[in-house]
Protein backbone atom coordinates (compact mmCIF):
# COMPACT_ATOMS: atom_id res chain seq x y z
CA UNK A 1 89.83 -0.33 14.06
CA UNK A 2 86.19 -0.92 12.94
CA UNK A 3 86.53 -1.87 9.10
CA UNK A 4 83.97 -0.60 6.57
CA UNK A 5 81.14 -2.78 4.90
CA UNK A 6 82.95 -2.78 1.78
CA UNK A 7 86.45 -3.58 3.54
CA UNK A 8 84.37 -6.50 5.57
CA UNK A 9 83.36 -8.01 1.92
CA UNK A 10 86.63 -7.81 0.31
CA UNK A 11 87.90 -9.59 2.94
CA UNK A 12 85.30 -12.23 3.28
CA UNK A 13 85.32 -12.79 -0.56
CA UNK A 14 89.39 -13.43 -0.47
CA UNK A 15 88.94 -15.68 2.48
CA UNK A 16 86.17 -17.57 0.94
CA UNK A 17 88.04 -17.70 -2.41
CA UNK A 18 91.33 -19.74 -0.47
CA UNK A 19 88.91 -21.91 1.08
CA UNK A 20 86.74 -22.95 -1.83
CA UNK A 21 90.04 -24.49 -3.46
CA UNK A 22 90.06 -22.61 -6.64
CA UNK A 23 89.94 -19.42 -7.85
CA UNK A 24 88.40 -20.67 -11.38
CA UNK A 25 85.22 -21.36 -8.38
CA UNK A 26 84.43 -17.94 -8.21
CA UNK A 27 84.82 -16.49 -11.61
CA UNK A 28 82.70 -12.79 -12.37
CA UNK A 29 79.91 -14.23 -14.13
CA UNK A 30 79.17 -11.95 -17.26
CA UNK A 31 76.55 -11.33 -19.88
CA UNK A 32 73.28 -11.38 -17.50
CA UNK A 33 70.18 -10.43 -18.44
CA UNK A 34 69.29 -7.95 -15.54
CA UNK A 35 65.80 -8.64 -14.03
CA UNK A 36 66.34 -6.55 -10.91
CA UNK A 37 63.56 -7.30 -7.99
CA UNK A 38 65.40 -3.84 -5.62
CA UNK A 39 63.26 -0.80 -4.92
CA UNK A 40 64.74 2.19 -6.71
CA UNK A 41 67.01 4.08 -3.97
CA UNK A 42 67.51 0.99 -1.80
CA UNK A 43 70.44 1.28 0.52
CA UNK A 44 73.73 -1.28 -0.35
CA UNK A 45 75.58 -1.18 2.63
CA UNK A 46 74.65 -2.99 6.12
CA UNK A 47 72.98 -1.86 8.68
CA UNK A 48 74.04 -2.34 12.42
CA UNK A 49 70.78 -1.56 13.97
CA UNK A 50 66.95 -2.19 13.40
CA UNK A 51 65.68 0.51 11.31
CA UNK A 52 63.12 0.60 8.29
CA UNK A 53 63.32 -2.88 6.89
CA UNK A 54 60.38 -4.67 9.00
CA UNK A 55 61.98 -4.19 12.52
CA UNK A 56 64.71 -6.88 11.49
CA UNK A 57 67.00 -7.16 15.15
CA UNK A 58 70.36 -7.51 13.15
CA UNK A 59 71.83 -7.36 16.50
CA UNK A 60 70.50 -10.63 17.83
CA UNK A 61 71.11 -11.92 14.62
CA UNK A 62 74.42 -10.83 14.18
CA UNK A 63 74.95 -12.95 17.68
CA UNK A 64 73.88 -16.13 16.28
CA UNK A 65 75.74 -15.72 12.78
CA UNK A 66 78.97 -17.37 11.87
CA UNK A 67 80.30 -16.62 8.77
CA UNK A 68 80.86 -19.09 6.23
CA UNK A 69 84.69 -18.10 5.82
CA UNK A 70 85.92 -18.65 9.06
CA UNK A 71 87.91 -21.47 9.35
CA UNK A 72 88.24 -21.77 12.93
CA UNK A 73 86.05 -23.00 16.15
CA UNK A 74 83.43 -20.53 15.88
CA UNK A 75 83.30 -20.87 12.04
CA UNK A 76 80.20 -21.22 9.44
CA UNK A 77 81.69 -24.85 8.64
CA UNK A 78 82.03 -26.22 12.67
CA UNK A 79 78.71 -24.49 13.37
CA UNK A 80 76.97 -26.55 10.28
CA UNK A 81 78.99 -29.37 12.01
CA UNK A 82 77.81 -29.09 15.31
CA UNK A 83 74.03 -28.58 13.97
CA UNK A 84 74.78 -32.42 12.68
CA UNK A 85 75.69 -34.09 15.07
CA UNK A 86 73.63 -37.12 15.29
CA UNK A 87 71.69 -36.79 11.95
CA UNK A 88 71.36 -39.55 9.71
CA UNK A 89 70.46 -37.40 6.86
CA UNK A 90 70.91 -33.31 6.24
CA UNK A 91 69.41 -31.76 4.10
CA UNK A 92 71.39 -28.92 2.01
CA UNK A 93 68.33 -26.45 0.24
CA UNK A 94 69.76 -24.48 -2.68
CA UNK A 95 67.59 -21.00 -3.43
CA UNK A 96 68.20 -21.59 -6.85
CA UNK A 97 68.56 -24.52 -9.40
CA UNK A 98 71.40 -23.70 -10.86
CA UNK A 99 73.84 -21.08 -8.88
CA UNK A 100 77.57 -21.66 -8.34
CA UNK A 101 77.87 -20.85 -4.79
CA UNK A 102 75.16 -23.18 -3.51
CA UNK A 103 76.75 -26.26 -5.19
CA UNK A 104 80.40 -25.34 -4.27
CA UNK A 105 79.71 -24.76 -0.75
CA UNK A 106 77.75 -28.27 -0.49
CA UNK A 107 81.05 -29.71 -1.62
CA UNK A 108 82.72 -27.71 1.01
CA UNK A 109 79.89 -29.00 3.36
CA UNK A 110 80.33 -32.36 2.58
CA UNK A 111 83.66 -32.62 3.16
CA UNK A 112 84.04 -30.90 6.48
CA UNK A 113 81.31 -33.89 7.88
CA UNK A 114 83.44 -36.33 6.03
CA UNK A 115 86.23 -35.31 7.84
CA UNK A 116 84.65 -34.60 10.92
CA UNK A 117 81.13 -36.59 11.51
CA UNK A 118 81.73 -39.82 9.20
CA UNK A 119 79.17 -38.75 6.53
CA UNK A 120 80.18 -40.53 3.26
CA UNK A 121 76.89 -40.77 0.86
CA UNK A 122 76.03 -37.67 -1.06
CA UNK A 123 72.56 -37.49 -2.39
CA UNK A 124 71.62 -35.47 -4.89
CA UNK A 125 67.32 -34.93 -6.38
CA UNK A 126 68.32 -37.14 -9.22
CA UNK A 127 67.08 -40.09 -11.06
CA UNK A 128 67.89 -43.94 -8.90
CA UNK A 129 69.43 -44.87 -12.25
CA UNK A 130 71.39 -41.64 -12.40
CA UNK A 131 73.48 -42.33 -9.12
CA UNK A 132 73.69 -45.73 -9.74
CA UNK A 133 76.27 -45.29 -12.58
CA UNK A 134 77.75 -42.29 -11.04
CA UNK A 135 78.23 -44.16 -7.77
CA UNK A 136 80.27 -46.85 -9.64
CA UNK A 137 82.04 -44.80 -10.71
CA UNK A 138 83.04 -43.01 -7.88
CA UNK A 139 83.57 -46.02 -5.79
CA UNK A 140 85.24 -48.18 -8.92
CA UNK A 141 86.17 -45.48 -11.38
CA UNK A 142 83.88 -47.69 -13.83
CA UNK A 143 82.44 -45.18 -16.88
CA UNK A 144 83.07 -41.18 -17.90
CA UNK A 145 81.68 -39.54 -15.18
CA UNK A 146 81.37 -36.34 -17.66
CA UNK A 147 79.44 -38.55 -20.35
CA UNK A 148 76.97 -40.14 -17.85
CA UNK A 149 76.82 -36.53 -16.82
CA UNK A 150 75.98 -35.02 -20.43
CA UNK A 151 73.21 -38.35 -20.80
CA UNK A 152 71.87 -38.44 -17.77
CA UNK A 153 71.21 -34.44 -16.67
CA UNK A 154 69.35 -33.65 -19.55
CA UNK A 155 65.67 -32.00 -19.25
CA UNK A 156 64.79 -30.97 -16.23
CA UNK A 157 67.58 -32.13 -14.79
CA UNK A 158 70.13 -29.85 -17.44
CA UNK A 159 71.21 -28.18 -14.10
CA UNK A 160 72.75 -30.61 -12.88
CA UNK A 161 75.24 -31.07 -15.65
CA UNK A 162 77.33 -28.20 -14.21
CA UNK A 163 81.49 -28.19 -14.04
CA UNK A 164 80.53 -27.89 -10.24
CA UNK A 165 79.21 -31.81 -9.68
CA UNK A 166 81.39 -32.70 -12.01
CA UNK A 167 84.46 -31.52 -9.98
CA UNK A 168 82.45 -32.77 -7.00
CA UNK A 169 81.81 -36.32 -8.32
CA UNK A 170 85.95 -36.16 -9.44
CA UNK A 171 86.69 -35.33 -5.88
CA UNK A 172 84.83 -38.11 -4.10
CA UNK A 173 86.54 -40.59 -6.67
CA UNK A 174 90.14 -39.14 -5.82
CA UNK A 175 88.82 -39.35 -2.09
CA UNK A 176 88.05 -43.07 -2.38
CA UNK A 177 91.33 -43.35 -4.71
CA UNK A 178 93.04 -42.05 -1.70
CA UNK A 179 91.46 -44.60 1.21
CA UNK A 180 91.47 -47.96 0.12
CA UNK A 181 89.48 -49.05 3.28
CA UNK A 182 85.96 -50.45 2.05
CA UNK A 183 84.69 -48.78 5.61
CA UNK A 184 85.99 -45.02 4.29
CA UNK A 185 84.34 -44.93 0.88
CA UNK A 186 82.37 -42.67 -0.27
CA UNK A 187 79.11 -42.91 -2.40
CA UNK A 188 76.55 -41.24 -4.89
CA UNK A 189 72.72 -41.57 -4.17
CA UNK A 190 70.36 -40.48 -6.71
CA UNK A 191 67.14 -40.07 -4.41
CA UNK A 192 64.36 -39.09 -7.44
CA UNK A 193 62.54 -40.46 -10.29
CA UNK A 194 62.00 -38.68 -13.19
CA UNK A 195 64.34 -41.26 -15.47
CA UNK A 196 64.90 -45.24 -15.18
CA UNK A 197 67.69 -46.03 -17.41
CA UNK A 198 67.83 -49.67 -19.21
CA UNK A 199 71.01 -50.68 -16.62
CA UNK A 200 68.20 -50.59 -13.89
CA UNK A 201 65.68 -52.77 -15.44
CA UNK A 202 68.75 -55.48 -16.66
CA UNK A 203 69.67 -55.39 -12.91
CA UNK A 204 66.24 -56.48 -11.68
CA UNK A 205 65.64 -59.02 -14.14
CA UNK A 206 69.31 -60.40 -13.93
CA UNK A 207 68.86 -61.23 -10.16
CA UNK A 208 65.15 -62.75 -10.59
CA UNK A 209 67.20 -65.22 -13.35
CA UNK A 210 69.36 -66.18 -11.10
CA UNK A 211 66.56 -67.11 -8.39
CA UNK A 212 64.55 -68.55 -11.03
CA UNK A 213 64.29 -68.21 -14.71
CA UNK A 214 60.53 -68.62 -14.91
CA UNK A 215 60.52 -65.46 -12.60
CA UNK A 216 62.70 -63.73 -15.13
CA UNK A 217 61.13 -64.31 -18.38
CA UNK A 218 57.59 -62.97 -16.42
CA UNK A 219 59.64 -59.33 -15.21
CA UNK A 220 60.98 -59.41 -18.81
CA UNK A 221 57.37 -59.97 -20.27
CA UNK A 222 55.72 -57.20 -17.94
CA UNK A 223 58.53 -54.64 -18.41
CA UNK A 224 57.99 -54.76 -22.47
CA UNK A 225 57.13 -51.01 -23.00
CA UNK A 226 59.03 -49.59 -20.23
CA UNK A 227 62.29 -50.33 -20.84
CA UNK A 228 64.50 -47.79 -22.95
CA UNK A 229 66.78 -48.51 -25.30
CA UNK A 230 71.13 -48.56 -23.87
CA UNK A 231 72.01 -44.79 -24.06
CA UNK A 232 68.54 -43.43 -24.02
CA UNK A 233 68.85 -39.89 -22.54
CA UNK A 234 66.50 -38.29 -19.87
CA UNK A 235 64.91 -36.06 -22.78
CA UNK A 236 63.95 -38.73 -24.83
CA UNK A 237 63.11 -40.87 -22.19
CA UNK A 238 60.54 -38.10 -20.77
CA UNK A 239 59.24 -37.23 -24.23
CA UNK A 240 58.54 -40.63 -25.27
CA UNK A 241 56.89 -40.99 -22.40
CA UNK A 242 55.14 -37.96 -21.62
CA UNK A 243 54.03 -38.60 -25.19
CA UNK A 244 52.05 -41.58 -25.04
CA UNK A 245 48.24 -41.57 -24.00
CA UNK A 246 47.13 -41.79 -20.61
CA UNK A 247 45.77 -45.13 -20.66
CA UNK A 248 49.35 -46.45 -22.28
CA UNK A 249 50.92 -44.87 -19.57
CA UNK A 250 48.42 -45.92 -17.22
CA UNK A 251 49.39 -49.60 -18.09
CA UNK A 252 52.55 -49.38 -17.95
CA UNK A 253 52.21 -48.01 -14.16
CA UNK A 254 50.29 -51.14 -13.46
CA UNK A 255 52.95 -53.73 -15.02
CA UNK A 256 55.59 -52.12 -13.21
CA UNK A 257 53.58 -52.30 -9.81
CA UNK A 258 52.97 -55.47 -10.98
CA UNK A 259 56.65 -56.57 -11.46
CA UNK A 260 57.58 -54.75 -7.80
CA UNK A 261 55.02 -57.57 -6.28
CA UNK A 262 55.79 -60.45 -8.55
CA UNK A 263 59.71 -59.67 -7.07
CA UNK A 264 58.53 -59.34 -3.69
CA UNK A 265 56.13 -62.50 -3.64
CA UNK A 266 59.48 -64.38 -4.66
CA UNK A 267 61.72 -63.85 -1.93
CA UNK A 268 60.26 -61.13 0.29
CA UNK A 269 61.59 -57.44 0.42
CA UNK A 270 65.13 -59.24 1.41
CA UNK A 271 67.32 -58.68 4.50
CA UNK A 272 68.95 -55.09 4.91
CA UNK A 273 71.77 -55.01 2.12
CA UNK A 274 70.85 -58.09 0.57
CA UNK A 275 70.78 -58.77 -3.11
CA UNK A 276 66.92 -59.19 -2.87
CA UNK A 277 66.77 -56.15 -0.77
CA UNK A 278 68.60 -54.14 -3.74
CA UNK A 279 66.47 -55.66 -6.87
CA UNK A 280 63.31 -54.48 -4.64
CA UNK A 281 64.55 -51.20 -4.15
CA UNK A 282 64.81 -50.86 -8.33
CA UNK A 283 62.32 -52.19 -8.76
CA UNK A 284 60.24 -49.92 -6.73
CA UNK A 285 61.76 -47.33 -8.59
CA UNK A 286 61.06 -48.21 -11.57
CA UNK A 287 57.26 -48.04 -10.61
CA UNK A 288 58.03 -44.76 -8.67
CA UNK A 289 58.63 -43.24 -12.20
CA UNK A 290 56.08 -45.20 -14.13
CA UNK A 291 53.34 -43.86 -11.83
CA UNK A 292 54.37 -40.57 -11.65
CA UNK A 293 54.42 -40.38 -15.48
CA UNK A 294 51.10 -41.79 -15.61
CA UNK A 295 49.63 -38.86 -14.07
CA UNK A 296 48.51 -35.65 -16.12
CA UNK A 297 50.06 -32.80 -15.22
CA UNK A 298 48.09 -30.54 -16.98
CA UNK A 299 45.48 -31.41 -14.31
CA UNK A 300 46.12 -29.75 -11.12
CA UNK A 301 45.00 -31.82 -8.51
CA UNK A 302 47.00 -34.61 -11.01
CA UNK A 303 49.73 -32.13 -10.84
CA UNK A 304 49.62 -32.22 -7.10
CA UNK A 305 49.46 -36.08 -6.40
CA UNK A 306 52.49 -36.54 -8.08
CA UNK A 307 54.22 -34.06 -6.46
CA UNK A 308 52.85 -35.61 -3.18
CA UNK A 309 54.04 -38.94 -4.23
CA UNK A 310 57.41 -37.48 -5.73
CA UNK A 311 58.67 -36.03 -2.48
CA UNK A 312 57.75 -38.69 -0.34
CA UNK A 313 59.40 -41.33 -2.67
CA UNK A 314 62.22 -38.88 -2.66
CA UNK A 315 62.39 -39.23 1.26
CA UNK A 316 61.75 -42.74 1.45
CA UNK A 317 64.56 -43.94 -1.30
CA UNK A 318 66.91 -42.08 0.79
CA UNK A 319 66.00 -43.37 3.91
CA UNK A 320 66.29 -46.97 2.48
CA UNK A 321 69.67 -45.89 1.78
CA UNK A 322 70.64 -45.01 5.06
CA UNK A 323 68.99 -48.46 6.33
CA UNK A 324 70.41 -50.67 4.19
CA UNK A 325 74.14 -49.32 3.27
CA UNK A 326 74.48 -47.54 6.95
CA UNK A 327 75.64 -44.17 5.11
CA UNK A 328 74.97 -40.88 6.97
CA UNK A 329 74.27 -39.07 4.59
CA UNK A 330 74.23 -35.06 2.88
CA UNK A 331 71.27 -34.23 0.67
CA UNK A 332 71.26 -32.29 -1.98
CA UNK A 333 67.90 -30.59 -3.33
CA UNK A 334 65.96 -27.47 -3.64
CA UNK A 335 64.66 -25.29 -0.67
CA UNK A 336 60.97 -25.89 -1.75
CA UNK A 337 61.61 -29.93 -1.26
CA UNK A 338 64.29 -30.16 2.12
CA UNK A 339 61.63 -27.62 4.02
CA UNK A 340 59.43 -28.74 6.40
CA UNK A 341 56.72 -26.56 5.48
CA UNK A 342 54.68 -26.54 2.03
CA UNK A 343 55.40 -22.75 0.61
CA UNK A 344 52.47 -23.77 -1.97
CA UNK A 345 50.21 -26.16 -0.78
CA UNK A 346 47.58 -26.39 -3.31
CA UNK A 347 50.46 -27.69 -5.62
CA UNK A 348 53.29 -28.69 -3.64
CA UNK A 349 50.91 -30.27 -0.64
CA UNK A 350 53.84 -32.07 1.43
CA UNK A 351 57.65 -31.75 0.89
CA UNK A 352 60.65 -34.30 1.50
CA UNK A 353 61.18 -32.67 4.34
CA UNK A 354 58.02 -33.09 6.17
CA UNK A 355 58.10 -36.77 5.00
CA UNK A 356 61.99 -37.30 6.46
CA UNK A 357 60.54 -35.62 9.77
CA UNK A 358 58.25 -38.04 9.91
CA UNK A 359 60.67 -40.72 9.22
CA UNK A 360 63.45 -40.09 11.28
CA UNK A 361 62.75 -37.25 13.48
CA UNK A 362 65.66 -35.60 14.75
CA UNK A 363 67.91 -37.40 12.92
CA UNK A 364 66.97 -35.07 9.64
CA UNK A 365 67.83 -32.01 10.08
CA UNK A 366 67.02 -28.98 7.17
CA UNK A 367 69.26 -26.55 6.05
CA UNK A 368 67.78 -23.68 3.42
CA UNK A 369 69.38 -21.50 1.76
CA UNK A 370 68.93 -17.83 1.04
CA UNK A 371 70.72 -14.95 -1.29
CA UNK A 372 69.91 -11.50 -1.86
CA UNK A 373 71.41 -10.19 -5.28
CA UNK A 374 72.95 -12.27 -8.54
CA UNK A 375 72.55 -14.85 -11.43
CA UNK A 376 71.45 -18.58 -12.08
CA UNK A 377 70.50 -20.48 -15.03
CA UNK A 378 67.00 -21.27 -15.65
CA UNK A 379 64.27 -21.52 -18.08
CA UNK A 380 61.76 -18.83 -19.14
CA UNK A 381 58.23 -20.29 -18.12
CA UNK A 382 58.15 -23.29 -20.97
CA UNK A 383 59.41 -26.29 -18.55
CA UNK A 384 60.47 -27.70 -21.95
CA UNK A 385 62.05 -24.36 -23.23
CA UNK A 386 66.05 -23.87 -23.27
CA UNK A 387 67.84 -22.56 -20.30
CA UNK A 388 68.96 -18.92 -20.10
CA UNK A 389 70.60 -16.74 -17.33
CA UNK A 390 69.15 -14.84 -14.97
CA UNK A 391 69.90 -12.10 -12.72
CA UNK A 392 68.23 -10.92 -9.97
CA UNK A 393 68.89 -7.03 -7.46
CA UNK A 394 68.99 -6.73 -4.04
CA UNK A 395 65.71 -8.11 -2.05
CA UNK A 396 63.02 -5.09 -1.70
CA UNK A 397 62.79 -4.00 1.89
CA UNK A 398 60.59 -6.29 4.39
CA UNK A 399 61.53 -9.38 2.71
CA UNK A 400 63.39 -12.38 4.39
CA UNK A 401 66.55 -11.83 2.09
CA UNK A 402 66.33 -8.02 2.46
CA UNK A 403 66.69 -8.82 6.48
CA UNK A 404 69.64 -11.50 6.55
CA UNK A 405 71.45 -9.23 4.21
CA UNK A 406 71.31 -6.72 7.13
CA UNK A 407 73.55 -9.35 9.00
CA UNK A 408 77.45 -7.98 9.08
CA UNK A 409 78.64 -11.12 7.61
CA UNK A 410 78.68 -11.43 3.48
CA UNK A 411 77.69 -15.14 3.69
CA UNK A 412 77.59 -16.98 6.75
CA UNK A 413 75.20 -19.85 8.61
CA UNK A 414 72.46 -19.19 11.09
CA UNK A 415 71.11 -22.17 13.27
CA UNK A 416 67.44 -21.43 14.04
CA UNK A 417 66.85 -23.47 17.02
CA UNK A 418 70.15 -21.14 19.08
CA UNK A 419 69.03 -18.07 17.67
CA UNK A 420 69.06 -15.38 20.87
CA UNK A 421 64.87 -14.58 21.85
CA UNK A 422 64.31 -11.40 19.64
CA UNK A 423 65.94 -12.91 16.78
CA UNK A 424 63.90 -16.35 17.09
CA UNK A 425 60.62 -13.74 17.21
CA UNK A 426 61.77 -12.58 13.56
CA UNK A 427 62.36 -15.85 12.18
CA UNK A 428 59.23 -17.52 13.42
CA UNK A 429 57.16 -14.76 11.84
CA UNK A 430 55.88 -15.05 8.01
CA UNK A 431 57.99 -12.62 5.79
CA UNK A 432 58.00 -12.64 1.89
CA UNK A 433 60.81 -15.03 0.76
CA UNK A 434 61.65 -13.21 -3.19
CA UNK A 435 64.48 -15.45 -4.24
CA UNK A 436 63.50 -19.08 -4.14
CA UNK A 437 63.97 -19.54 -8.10
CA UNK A 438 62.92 -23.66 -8.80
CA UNK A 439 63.10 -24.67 -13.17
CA UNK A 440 61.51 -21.95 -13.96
CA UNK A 441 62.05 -18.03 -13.87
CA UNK A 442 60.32 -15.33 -12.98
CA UNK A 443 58.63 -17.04 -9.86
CA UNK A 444 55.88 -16.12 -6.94
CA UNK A 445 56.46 -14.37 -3.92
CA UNK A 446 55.33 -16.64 -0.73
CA UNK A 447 54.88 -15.95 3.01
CA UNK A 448 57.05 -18.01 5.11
CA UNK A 449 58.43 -18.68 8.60
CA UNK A 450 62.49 -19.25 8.37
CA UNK A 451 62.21 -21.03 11.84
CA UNK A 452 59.25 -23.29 10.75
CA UNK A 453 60.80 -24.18 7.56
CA UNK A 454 64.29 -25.24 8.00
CA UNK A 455 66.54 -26.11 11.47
CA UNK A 456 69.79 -24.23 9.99
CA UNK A 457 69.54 -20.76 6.97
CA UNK A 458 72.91 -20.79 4.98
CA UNK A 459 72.53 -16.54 3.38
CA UNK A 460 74.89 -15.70 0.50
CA UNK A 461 75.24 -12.01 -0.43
CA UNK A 462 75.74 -12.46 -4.09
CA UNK A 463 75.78 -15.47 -6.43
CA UNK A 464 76.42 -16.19 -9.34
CA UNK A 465 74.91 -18.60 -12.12
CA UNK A 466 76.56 -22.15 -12.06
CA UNK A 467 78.90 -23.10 -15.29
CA UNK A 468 76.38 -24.95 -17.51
CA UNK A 469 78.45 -28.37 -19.27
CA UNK A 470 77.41 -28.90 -23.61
């Protein structure tokens, strides 16, 4: 018997609710504040056939779906599996900073290539530092995984402090609990660099001592300035040094390039995995975030070299990874870095995307994300400003979310590159993409081709906002 639309959810949503582990995962989120994007009168249900919404060939589409709560062959999960195989690194978007569905179903993703491709790292666009700590203590349950948390994901990275990672990080250290082979363990990468914590810089100048005092004392002299104080938080950390004048945060750009050379000069970049290789690679991240504070934001084509030079630090730190600890790995980060395309290139001129592309061809592969209705957490505007919740209607008609939602599946994965001739038509042409919702909220509606932008689409029906940590 052909089951209704509504029927076709409820099922979906109890299937997905098994597999997710938890029913606490899915909890109604309540108290939103109701910014609806839907033109009045839009239909709810799905279509089965092209009709008014932009010629979308839900047909074709509905070929090439597989939906998300299948567990078996032909499932969202094997599909995502099978459009892995081979990749060093994939790259799992998220539509919205801060939405519970995106960062439960990355866990879900990361364990099915655990299992079944031998990933083990999971990256996430946070501070080097950042996953340093929380990567020993997922592979030596060293530290409070929920107070390096509460430190660490402060400022712009508050959405990360979220009972999601935190059951995510508490899984990977009950995995590794669970496989005492050193070859099976999993790990934490923090790939960005908006914070270097004191830990880092101690690390760096503990390995020059032990090369050569001399070289020590020089790091220790050239990192005066830079260095925070044990415990600093990312919000003091940013406004001390987002505070300063240019030319103090010029300099200390230049003594931290400085130190990244001095290191290098005395003993080379170091062999893949080494101990020299490792104090380089801090190093260079602690000059990744001195230069990209040194920068003024307020000036847009400032604005726009650091983003440059953010994303394709980004890319490199986690290539480096996968060079020099052998990790395939999954990572986590917004839609507008992972794509391949720039949605705003006067701002946002080349994402991690394009860089890992460029890196290691088709061994990255890009997975976006898309939703058409619900909630997240983000700020109003102010970058600085506290973080409310948001909620968001149904996509208006013509839209890339209005389309996929036409798709009989309530969430499900789409692999561009198999997707039947009409279908691949649809996707490589520009639509409006409405729900791509970074820091800040409300956003601006951009043109862009699915199929040029990502290799895989992961579409949600509804979401809901992620469960912010004090």
């Amino acid at each position: 018997m052909r089951t209704t639309t509504g029927e076709r959810r409820r099922g979906a949503r109890g299937r997905r609710t098994a597999l997710l582990g938890t029913a606490s995962a899915l909890t109604a989120v309540t108290a939103v504040t109701a910014l609806a994007t839907t033109a009045p009168g839009q239909p709810a249900g799905r279509a089965t056939t092209a009709s008014a919404d932009g010629g979308v060939p839900v047909r074709e589409l509905d070929r090439a779906a597989r939906d998300l709560a299948e567990p078996g062959p032909n499932g969202g999960l094997r599909e995502l599996a099978r459009a892995a195989d081979g990749a060093k690194v994939v790259g799992l978007g998220e539509a919205t900073h801060s939405s519970r569905e995106f960062f439960t179903t990355k866990q879900r993703v990361f364990a099915h290539l655990v299992k079944h491709r031998g990933f083990r790292t999971f990256a996430l666009e946070s501070s080097w530092s950042t996953g340093r700590l929380l990567n020993d203590y997922v592979l030596h349950g060293r530290g409070d995984p929920r107070a390096i948390m509460s430190r660490e994901f402060q400022y712009n990275y508050r959405f990360w402090n979220t009972r999601e990672y935190l059951d995510l990080v508490r899984w990977m250290r009950a995995y590794n609990e669970a496989h005492p082979d050193p070859a099976d363990k999993l790990r934490f990468l923090g790939n960005d660099l908006g914070f270097t914590g004191s830990e880092l810089y101690d690390a760096v100048v503990a390995h020059a001592r032990k090369r050569d005092p001399a070289l020590a004392a020089r790091l220790e002299r050239l990192y005066r300035g830079l260095r925070p104080a044990p415990g600093t938080g990312t919000r003091k950390f940013s406004e001390d040094w987002l505070g300063a004048s240019k030319s103090v945060r010029e300099d200390r750009a230049a003594r931290a390039a400085e130190a990244l050379e001095l290191l290098k000069r005395h003993g080379g970049a170091g062999a893949r995995g080494s101990a020299q290789a490792w104090a380089v690679q801090h190093a260079r991240a602690i000059r990744q975030t001195a230069y990209a504070f040194s920068l003024d934001v307020q000036d847009e084509r400032e604005f726009a070299r650091q983003m440059r030079f953010r994303d394709r630090s980004m890319a490199r730190n986690t290539v480096w990874w996968n060079e020099n600890v052998g990790d395939t790995i999954v990572l986590s980060s917004h839609n507008s870095h992972i794509t391949y395309v720039a949605e705003d290139p006067a701002r946002f001129p080349e994402p991690v995307g394009s860089f890992l592309r460029e890196m290691l061809g088709r061994d990255f592969v890009s997975v976006g994300t898309t939703f058409d209705s619900g909630s997240f957490n983000a700020r109003e505007e102010d970058f600085g400003g506290p973080v409310r919740r948001f909620a968001v209607g149904p996509a208006r008609p013509g839209t890339v979310e209005s389309g996929l939602e036409r798709v009989r599946h309530e969430d499900y994965v789409l692999d561009l590159r198999k997707a039947p001739p009409k279908a691949r038509a649809w996707l490589e042409r520009e639509h409006p993409l409405v729900h791509n919702i970074g820091l800040t909220f409300p956003v601006k509606t951009h043109r862009v081709s699915l199929a040029a932008s990502y290799d895989v689409v992961l579409h949600f029906s509804r979401v809901h906002a992620a469960r912010l940590l004090p």
